[in-house]
N, C-alpha and C. Protein backbone atom coordinates (compact mmCIF):
# COMPACT_ATOMS: atom_id res chain seq x y z
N UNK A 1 41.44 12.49 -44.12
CA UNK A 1 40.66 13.53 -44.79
C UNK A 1 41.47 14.09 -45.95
N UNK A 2 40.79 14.47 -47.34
CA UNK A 2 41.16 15.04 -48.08
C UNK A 2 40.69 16.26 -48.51
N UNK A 3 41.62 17.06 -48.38
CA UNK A 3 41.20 18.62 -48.50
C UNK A 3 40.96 19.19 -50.23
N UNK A 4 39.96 19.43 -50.66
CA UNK A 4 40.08 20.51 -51.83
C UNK A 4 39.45 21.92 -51.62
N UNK A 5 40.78 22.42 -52.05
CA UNK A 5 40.45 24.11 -51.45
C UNK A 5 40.69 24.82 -52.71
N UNK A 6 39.80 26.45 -52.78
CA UNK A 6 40.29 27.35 -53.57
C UNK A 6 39.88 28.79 -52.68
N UNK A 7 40.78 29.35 -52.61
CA UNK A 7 40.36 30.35 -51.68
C UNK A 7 40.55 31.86 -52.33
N UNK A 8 39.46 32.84 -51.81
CA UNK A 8 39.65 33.94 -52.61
C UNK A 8 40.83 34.60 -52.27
N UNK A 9 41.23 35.66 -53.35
CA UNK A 9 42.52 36.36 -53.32
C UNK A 9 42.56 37.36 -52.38
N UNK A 10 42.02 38.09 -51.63
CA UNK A 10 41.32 38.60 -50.46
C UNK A 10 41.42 38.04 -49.30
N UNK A 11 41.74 37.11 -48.62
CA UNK A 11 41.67 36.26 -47.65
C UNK A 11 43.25 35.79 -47.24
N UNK A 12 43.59 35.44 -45.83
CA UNK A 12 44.72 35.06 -45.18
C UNK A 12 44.97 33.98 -45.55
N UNK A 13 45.87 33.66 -46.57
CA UNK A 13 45.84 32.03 -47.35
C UNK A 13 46.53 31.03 -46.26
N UNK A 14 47.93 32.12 -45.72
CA UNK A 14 48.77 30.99 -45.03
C UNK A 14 47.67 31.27 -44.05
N UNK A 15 47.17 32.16 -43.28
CA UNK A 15 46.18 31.53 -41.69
C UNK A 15 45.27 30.21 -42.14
N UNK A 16 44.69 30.84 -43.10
CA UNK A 16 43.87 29.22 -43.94
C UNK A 16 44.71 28.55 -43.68
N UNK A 17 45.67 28.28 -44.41
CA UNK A 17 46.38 26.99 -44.43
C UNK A 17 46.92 26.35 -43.37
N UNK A 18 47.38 27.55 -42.53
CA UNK A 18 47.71 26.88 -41.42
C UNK A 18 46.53 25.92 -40.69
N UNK A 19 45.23 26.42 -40.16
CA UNK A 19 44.17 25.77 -39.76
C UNK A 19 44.11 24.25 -40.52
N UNK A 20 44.24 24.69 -41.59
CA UNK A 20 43.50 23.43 -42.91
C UNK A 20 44.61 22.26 -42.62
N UNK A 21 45.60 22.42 -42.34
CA UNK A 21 47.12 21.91 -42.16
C UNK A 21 46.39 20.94 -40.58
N UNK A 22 46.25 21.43 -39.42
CA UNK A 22 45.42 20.48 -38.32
C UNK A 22 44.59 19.39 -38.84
N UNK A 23 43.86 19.19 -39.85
CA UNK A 23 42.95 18.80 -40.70
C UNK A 23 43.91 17.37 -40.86
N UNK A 24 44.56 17.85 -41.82
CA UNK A 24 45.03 17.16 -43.19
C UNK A 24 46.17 17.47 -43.61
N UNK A 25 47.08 16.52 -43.92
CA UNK A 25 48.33 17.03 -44.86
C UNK A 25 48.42 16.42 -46.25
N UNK A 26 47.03 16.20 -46.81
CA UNK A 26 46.98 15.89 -48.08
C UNK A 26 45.77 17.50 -48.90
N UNK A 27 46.43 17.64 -49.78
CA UNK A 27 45.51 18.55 -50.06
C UNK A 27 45.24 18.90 -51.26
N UNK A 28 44.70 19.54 -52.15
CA UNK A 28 44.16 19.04 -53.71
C UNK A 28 43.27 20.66 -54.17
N UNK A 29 44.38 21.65 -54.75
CA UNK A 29 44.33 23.09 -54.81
C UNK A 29 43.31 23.65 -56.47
N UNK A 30 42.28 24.20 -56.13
CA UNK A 30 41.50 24.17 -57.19
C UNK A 30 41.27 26.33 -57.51
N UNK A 31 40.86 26.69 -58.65
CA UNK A 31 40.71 27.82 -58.84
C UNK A 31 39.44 28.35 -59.47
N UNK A 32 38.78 29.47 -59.21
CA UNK A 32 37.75 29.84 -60.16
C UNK A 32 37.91 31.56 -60.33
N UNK A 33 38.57 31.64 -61.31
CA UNK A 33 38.96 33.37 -61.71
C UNK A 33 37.43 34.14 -61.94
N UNK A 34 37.60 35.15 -61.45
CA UNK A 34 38.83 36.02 -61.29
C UNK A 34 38.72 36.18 -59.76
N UNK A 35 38.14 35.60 -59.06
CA UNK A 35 37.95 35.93 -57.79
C UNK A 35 38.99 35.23 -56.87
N UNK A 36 39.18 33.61 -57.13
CA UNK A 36 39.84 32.64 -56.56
C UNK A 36 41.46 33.02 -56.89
N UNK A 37 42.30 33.10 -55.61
CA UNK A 37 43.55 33.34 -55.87
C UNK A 37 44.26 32.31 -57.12
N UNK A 38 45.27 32.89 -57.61
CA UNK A 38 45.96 32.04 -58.46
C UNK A 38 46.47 30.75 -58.42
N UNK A 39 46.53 29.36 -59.27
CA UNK A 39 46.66 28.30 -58.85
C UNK A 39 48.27 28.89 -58.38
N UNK A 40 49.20 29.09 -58.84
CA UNK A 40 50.36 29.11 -58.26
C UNK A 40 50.72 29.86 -57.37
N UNK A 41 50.33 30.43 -57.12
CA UNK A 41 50.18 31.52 -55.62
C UNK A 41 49.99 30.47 -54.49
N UNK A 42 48.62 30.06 -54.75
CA UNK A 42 48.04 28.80 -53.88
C UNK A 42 49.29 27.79 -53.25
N UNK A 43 49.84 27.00 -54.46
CA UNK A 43 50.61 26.26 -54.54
C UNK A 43 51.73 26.28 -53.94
N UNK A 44 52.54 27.39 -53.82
CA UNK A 44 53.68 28.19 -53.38
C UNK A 44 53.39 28.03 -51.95
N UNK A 45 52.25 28.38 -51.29
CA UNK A 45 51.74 28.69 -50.15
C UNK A 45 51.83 27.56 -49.35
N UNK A 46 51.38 26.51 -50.16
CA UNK A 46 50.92 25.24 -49.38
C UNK A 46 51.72 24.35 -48.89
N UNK A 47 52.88 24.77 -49.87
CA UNK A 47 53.83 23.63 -49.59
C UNK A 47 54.75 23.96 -48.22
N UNK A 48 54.31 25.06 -47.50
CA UNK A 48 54.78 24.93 -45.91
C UNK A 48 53.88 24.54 -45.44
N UNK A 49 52.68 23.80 -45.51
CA UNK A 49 51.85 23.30 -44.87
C UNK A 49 51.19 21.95 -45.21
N UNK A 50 51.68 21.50 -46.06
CA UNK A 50 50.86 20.32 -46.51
C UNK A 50 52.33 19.11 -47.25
N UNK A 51 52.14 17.73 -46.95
CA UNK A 51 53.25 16.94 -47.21
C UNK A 51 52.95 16.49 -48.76
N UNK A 52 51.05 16.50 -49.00
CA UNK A 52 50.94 15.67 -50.55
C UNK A 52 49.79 17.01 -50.87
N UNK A 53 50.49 17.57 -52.50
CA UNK A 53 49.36 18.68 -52.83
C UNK A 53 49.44 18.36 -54.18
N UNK A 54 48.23 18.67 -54.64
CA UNK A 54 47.49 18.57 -56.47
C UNK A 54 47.41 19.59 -56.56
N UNK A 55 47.62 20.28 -57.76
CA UNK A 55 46.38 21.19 -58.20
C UNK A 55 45.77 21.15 -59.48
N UNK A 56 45.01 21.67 -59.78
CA UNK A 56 43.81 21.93 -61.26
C UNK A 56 43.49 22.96 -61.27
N UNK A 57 43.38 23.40 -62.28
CA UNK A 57 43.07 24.97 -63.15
C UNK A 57 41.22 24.60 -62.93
N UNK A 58 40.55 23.51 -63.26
CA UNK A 58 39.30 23.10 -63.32
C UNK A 58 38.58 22.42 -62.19
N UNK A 59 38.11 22.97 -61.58
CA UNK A 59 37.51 22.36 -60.23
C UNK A 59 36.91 21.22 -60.68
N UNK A 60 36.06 21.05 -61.44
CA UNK A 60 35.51 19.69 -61.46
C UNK A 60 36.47 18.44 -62.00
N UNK A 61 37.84 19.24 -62.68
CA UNK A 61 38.69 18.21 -62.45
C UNK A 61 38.90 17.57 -61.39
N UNK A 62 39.29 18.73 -60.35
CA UNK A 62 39.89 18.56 -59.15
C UNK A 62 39.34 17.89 -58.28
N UNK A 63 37.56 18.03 -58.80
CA UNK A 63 36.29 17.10 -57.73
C UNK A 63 36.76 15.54 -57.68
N UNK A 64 36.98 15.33 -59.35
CA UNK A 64 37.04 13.88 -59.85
C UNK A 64 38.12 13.15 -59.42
N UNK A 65 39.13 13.82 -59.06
CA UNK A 65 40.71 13.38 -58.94
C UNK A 65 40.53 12.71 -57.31
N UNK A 66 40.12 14.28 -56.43
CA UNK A 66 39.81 13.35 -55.30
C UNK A 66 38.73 12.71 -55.40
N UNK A 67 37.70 12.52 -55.61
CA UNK A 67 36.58 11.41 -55.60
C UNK A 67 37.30 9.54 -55.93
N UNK A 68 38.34 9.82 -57.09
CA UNK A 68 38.68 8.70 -57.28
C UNK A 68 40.24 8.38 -56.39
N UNK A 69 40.65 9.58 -55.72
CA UNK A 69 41.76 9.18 -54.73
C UNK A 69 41.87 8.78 -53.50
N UNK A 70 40.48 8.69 -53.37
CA UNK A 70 40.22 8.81 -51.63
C UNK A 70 40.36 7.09 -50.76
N UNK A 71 41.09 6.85 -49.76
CA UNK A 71 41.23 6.42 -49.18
C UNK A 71 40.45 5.67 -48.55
N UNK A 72 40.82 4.05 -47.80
CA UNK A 72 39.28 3.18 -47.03
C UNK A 72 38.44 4.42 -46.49
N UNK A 73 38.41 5.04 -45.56
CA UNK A 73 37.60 5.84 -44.34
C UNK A 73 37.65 7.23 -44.61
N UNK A 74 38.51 7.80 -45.66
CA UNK A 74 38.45 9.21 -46.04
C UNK A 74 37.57 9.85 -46.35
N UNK A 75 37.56 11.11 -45.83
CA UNK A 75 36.36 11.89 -46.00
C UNK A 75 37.11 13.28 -47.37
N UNK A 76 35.78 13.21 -47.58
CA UNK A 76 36.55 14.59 -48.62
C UNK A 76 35.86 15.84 -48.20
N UNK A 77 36.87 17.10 -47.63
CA UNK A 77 36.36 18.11 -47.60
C UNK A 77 36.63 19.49 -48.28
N UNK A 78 35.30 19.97 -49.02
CA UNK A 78 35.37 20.99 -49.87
C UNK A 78 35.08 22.43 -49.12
N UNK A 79 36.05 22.94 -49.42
CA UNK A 79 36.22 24.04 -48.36
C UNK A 79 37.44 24.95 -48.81
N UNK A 80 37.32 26.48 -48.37
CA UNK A 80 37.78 27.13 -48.71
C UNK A 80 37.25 28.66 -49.28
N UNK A 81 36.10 28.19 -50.03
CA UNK A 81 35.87 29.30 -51.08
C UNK A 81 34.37 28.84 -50.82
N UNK A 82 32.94 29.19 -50.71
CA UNK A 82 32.01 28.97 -51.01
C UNK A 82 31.63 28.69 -52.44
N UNK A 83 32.28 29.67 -53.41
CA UNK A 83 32.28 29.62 -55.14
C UNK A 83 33.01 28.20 -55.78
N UNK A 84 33.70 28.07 -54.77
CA UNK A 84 34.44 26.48 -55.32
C UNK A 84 33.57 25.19 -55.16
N UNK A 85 33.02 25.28 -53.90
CA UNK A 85 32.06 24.17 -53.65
C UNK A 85 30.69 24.19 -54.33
N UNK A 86 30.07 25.65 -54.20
CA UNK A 86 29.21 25.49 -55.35
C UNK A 86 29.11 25.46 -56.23
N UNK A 87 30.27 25.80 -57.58
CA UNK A 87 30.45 24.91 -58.59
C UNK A 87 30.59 23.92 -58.81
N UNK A 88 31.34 22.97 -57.94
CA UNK A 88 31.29 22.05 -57.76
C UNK A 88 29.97 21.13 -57.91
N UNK A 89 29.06 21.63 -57.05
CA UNK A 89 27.84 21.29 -56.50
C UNK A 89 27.15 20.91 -57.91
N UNK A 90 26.93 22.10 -58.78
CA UNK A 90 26.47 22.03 -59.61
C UNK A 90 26.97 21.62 -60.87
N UNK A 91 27.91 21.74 -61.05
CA UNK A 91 28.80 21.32 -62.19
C UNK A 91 28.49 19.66 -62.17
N UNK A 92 28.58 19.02 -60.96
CA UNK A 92 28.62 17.39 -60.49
C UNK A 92 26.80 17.12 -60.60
N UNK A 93 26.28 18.17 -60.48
CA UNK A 93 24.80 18.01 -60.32
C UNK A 93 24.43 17.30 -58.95
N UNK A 94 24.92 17.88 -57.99
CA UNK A 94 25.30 17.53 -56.66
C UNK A 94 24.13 18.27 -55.57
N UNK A 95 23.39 19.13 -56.38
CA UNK A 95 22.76 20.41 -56.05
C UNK A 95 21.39 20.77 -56.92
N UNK A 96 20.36 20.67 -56.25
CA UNK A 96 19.66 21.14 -57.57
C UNK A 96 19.17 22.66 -57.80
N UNK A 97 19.05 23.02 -59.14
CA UNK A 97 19.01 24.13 -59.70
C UNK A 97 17.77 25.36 -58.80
């Protein structure tokens, strides 16, 4: 499984992470200001919990990176932030209007 997360600045990042860490130790750190904590905040965080981490300032970067990184049987999960995935959603046109 591949994780892309952005989580708000408001929220227990390391409890997140810790959970998200059972998951996956690949993980792929995305942001949407002003709500979504800082990419380097994020980043700082993760690296007690995760062995391989990305990040992107641009979520739909971050969509594309894992879409094209993913593994035979990997699943990709978007999670974290509801605002991250639904940009996502729509940005990819994943979602309709």
């Amino acid at each position: 499984t591949l994780l892309l997360v952005g989580i708000s600045q408001d929220k227990d990042i390391d409890g997140i992470f810790k959970e998200f860490s059972k998951i996956s130790k690949r993980i792929v750190l995305t942001t949407i200001p002003p709500r979504c904590a800082n990419i380097e905040i994020l980043e700082e965080k993760a690296r007690n919990y995760f062995k391989e981490i990305k990040t992107f300032e641009d979520p739909l970067k971050a969509f594309d990176y894992c879409v094209s990184n993913l593994k035979n049987e990997d699943k990709l999960l978007i999670t974290g932030s509801i605002y991250v995935a639904g940009y996502i959603l729509k940005g990819r046109k994943l979602l309709g209007s």
